[in-house]
PDB file of N, CA and C in Angstrom:
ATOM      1  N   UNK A   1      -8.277 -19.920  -9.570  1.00  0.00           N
ATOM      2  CA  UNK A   1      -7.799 -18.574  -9.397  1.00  0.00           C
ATOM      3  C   UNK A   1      -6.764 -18.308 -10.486  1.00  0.00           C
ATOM      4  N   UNK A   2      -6.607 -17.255 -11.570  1.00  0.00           N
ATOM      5  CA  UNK A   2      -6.109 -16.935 -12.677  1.00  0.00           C
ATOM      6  C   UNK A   2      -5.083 -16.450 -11.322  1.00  0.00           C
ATOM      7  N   UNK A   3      -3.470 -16.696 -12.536  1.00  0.00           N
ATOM      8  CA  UNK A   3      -2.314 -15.828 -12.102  1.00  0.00           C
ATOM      9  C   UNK A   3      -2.166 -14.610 -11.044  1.00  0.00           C
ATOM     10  N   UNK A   4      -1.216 -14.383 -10.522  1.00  0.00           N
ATOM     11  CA  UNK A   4      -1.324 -12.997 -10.491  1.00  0.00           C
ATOM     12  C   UNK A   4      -0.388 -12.500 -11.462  1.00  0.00           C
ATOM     13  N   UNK A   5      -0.626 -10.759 -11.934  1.00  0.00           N
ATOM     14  CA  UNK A   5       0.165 -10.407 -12.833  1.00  0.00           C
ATOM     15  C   UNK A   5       1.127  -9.529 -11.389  1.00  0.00           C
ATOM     16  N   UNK A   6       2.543  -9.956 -11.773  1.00  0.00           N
ATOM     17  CA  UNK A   6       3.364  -8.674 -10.744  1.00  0.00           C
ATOM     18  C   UNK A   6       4.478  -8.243 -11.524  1.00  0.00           C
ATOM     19  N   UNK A   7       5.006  -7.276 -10.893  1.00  0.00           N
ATOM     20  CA  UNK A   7       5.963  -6.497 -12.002  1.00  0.00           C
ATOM     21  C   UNK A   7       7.375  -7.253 -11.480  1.00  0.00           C
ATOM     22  N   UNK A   8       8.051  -6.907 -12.267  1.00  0.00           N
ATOM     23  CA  UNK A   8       9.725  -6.961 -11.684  1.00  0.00           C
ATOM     24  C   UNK A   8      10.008  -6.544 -10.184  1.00  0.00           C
ATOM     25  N   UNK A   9       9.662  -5.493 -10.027  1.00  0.00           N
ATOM     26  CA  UNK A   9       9.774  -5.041  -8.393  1.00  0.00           C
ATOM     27  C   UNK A   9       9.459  -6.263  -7.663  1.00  0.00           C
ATOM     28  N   UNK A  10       7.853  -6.647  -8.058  1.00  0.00           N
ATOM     29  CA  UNK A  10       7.435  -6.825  -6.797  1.00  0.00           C
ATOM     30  C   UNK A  10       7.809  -8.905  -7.002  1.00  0.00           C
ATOM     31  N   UNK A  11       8.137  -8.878  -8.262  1.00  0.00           N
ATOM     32  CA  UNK A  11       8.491 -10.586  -7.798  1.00  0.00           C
ATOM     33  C   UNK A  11      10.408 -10.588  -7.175  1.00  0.00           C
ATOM     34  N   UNK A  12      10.912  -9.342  -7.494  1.00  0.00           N
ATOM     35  CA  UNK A  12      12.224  -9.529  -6.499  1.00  0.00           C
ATOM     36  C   UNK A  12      11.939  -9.022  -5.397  1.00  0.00           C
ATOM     37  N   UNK A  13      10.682  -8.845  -4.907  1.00  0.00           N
ATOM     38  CA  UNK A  13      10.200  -8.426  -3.554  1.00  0.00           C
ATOM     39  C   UNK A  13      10.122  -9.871  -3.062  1.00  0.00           C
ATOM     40  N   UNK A  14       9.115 -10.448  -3.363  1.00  0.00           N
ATOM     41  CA  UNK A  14       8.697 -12.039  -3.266  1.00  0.00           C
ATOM     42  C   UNK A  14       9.788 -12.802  -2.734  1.00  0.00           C
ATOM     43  N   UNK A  15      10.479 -12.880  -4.325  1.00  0.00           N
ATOM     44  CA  UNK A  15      11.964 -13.656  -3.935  1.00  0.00           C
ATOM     45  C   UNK A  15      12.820 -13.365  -2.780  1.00  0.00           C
ATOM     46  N   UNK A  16      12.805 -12.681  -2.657  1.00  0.00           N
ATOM     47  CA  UNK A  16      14.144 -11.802  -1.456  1.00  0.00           C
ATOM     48  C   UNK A  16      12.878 -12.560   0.109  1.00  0.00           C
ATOM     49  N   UNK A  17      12.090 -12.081  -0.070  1.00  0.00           N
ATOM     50  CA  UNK A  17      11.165 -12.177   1.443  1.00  0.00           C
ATOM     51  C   UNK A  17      10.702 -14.032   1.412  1.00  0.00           C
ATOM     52  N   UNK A  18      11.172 -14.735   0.366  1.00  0.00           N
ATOM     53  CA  UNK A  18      11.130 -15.941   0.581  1.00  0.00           C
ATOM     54  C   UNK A  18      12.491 -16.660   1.011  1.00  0.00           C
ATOM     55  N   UNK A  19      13.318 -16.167   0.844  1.00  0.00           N
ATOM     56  CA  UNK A  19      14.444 -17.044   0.903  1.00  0.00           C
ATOM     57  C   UNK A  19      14.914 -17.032   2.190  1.00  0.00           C
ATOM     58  N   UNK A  20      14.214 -16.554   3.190  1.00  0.00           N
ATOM     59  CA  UNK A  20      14.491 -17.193   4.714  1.00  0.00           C
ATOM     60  C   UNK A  20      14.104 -18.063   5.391  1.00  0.00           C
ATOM     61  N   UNK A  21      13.141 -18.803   4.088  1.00  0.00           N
ATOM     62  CA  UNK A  21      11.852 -19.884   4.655  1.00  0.00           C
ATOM     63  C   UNK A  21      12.400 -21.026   4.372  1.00  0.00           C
ATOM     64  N   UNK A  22      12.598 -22.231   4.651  1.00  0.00           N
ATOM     65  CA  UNK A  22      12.724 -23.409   4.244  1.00  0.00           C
ATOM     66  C   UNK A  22      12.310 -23.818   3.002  1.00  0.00           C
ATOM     67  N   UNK A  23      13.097 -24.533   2.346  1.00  0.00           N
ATOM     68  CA  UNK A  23      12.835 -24.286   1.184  1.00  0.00           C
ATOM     69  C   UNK A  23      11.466 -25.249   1.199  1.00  0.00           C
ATOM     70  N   UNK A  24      11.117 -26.378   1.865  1.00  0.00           N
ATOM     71  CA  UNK A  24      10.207 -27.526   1.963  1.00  0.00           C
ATOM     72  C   UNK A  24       8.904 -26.639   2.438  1.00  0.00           C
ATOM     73  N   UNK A  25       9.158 -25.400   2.381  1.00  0.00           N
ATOM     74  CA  UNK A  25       7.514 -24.463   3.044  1.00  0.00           C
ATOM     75  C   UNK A  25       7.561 -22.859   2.047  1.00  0.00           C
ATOM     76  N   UNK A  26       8.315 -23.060   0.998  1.00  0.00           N
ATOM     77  CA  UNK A  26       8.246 -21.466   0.288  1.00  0.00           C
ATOM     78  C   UNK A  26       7.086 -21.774  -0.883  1.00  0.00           C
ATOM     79  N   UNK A  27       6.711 -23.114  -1.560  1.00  0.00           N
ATOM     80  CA  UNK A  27       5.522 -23.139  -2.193  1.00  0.00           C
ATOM     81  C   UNK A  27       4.432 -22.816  -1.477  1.00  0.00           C
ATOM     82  N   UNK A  28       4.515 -23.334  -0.021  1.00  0.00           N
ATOM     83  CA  UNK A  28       2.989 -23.074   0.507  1.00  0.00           C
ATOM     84  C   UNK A  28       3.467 -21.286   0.849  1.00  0.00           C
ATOM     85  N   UNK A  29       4.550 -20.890   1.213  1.00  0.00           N
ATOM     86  CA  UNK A  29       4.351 -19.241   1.668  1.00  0.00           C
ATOM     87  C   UNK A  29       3.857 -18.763   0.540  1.00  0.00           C
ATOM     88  N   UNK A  30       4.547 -18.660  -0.828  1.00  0.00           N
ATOM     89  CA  UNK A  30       3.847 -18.409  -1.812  1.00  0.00           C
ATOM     90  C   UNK A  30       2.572 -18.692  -1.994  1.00  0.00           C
ATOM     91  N   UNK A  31       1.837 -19.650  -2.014  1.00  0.00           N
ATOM     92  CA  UNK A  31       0.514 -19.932  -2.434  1.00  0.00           C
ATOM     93  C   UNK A  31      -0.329 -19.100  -1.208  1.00  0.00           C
ATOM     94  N   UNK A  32       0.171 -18.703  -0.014  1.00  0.00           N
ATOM     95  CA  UNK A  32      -0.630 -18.093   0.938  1.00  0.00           C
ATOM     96  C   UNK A  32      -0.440 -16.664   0.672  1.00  0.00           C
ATOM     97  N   UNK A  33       0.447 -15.996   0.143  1.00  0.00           N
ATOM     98  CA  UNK A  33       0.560 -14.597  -0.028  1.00  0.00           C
ATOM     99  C   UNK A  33      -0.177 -14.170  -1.627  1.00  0.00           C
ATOM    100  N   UNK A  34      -0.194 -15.012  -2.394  1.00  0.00           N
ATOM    101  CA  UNK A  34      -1.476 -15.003  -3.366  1.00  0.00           C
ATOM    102  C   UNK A  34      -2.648 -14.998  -2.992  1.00  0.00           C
ATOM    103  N   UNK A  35      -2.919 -15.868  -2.133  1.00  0.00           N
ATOM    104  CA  UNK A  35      -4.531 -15.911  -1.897  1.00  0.00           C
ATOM    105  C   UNK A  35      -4.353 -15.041  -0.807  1.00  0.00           C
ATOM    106  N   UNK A  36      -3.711 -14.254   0.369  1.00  0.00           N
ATOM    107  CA  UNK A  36      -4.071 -13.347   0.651  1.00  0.00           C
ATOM    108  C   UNK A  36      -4.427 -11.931  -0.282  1.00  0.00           C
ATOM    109  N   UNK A  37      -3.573 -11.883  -0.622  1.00  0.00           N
ATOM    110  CA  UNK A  37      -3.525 -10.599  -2.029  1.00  0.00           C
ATOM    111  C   UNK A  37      -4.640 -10.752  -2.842  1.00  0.00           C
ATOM    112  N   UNK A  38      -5.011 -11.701  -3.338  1.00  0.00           N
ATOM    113  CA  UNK A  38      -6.417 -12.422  -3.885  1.00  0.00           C
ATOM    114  C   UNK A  38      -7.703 -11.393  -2.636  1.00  0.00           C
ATOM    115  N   UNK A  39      -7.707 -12.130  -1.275  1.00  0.00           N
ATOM    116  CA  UNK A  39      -8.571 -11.768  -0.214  1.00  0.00           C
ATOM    117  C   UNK A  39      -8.469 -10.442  -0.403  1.00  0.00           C
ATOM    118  N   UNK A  40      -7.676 -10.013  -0.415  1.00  0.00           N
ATOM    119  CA  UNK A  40      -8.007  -8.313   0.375  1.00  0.00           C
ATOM    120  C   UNK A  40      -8.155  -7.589  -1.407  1.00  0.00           C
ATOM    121  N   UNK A  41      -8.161  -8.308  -2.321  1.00  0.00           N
ATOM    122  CA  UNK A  41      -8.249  -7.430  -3.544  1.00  0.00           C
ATOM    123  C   UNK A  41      -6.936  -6.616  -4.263  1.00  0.00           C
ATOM    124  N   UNK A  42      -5.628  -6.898  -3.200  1.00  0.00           N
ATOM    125  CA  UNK A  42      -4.834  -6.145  -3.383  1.00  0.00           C
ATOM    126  C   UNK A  42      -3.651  -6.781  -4.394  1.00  0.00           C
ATOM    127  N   UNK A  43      -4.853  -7.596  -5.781  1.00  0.00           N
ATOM    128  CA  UNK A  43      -3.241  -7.622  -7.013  1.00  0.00           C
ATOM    129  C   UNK A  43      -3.214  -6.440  -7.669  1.00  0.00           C
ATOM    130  N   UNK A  44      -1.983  -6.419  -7.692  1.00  0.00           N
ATOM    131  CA  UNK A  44      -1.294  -5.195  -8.744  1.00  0.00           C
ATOM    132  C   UNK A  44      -1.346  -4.108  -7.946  1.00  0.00           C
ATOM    133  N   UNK A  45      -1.464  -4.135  -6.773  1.00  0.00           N
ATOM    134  CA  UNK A  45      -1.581  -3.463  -5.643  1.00  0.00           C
ATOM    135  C   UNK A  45       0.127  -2.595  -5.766  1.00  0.00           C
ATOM    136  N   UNK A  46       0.993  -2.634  -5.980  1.00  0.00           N
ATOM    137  CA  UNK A  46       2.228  -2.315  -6.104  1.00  0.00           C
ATOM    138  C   UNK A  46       3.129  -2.564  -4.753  1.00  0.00           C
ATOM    139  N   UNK A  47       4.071  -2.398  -5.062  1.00  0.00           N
ATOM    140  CA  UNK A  47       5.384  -3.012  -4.351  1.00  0.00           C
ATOM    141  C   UNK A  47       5.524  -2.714  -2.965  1.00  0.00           C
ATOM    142  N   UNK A  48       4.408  -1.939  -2.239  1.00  0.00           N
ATOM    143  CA  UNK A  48       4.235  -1.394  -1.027  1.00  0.00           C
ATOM    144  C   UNK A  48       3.260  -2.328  -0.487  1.00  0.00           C
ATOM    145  N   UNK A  49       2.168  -2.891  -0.830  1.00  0.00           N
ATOM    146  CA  UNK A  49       1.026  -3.522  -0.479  1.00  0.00           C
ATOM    147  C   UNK A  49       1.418  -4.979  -0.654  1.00  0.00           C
ATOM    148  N   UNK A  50       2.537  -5.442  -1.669  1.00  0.00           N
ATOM    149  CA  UNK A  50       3.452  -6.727  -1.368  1.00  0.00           C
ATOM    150  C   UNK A  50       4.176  -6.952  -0.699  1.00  0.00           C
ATOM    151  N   UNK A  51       4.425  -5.806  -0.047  1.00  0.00           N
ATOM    152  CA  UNK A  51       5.402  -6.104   0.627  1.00  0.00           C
ATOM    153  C   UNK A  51       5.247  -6.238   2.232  1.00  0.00           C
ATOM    154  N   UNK A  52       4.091  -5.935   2.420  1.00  0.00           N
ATOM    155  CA  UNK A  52       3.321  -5.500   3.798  1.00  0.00           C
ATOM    156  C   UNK A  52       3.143  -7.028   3.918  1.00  0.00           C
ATOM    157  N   UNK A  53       1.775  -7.617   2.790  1.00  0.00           N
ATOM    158  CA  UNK A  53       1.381  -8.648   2.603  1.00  0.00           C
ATOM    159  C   UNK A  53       2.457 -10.005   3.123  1.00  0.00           C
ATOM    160  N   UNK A  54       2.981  -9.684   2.147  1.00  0.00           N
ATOM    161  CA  UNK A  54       4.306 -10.626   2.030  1.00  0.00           C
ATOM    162  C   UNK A  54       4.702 -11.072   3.724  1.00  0.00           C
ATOM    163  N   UNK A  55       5.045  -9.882   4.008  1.00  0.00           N
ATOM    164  CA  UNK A  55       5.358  -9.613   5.686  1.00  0.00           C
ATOM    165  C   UNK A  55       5.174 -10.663   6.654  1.00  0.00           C
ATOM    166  N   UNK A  56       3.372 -10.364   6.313  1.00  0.00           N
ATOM    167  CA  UNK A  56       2.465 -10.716   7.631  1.00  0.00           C
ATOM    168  C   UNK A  56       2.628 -12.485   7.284  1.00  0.00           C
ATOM    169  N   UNK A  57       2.791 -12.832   6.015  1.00  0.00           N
ATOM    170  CA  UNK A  57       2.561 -14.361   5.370  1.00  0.00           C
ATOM    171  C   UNK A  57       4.414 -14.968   5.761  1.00  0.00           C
ATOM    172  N   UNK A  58       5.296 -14.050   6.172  1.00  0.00           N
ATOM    173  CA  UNK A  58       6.721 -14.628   6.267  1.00  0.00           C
ATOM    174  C   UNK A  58       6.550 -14.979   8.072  1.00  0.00           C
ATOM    175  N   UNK A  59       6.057 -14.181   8.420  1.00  0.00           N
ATOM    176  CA  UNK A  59       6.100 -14.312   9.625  1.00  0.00           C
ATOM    177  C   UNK A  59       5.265 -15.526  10.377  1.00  0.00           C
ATOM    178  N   UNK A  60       4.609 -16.193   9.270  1.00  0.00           N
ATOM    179  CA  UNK A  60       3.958 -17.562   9.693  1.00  0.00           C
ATOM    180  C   UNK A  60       4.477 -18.785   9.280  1.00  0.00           C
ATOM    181  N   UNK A  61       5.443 -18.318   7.912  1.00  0.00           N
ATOM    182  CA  UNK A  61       6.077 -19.689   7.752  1.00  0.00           C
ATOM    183  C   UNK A  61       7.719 -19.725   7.873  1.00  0.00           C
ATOM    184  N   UNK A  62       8.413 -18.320   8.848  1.00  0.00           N
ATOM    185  CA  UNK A  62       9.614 -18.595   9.133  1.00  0.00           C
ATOM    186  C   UNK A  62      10.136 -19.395  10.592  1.00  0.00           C
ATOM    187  N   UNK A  63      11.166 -20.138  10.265  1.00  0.00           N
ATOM    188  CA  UNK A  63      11.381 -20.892  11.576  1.00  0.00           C
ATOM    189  C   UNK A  63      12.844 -20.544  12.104  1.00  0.00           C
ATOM    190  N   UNK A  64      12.849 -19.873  12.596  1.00  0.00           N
ATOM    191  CA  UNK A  64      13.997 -19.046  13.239  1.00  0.00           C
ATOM    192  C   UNK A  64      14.651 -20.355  13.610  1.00  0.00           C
ATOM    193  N   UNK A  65      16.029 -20.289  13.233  1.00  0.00           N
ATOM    194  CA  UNK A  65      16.761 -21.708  13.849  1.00  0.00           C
ATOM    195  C   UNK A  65      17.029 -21.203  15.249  1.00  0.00           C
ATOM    196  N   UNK A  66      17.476 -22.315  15.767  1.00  0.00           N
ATOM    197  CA  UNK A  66      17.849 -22.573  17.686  1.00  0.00           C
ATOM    198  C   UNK A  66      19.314 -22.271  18.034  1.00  0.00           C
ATOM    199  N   UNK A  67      19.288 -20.355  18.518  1.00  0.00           N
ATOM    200  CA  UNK A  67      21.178 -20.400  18.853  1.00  0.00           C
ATOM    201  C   UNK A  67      21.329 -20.974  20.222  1.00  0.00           C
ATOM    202  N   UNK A  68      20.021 -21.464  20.692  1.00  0.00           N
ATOM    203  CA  UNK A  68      20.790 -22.350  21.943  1.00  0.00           C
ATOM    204  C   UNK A  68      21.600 -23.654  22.185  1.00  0.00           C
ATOM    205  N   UNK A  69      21.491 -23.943  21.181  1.00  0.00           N
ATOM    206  CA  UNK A  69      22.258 -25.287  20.889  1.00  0.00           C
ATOM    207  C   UNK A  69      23.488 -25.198  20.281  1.00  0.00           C
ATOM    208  N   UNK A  70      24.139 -26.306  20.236  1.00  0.00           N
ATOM    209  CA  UNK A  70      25.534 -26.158  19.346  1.00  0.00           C
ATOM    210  C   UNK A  70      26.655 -25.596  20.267  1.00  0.00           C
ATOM    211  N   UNK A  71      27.928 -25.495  19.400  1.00  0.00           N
ATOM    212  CA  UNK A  71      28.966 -25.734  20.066  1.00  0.00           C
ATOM    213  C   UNK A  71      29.477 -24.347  20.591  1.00  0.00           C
ATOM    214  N   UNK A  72      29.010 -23.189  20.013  1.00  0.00           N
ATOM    215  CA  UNK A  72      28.638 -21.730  21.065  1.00  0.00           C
ATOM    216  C   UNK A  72      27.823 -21.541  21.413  1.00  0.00           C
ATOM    217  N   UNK A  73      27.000 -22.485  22.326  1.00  0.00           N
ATOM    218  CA  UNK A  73      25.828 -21.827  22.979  1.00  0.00           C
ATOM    219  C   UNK A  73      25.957 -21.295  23.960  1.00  0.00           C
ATOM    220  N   UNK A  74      25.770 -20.764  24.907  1.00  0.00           N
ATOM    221  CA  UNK A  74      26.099 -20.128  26.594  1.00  0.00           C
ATOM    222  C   UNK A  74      24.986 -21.201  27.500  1.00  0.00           C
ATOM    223  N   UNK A  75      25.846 -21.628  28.737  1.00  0.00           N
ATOM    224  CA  UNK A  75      25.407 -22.027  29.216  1.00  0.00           C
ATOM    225  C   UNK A  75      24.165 -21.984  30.158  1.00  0.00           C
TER     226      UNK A  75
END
């Protein structure tokens, strides 16, 4: 699969919507929001259709940490 080409927008779109992921799982979020974008046809799609994309692909590799634990948790 050749590159994708993306503009400035949409790779500080990328960046920003990766950096809540672990860093040990943002190559694979990346490599899954390419080949989705790949699937649906939507490179160069612009900064609206990355960002949707992006979305649906954060929401599978974010791991919300645990506020039940630790030294303010409620009992």
């Amino acid at each position: 699969m050749p590159p994708l080409s993306l503009s400035t927008d949409e790779l500080d779109l990328l960046r920003s919507l990766a950096e809540p992921i672990a860093r040990r799982r943002r190559a694979a979020f990346l490599a899954a929001v390419a080949a989705e974008l790949e699937a649906r046809g939507q490179a160069g799609g612009g900064p609206g259709l990355m960002h949707r994309t992006a979305r649906e692909m954060q929401r599978r590799y974010f791991d919300p940490p645990d506020l039940s634990a630790g030294k303010y948790a409620r009992p």
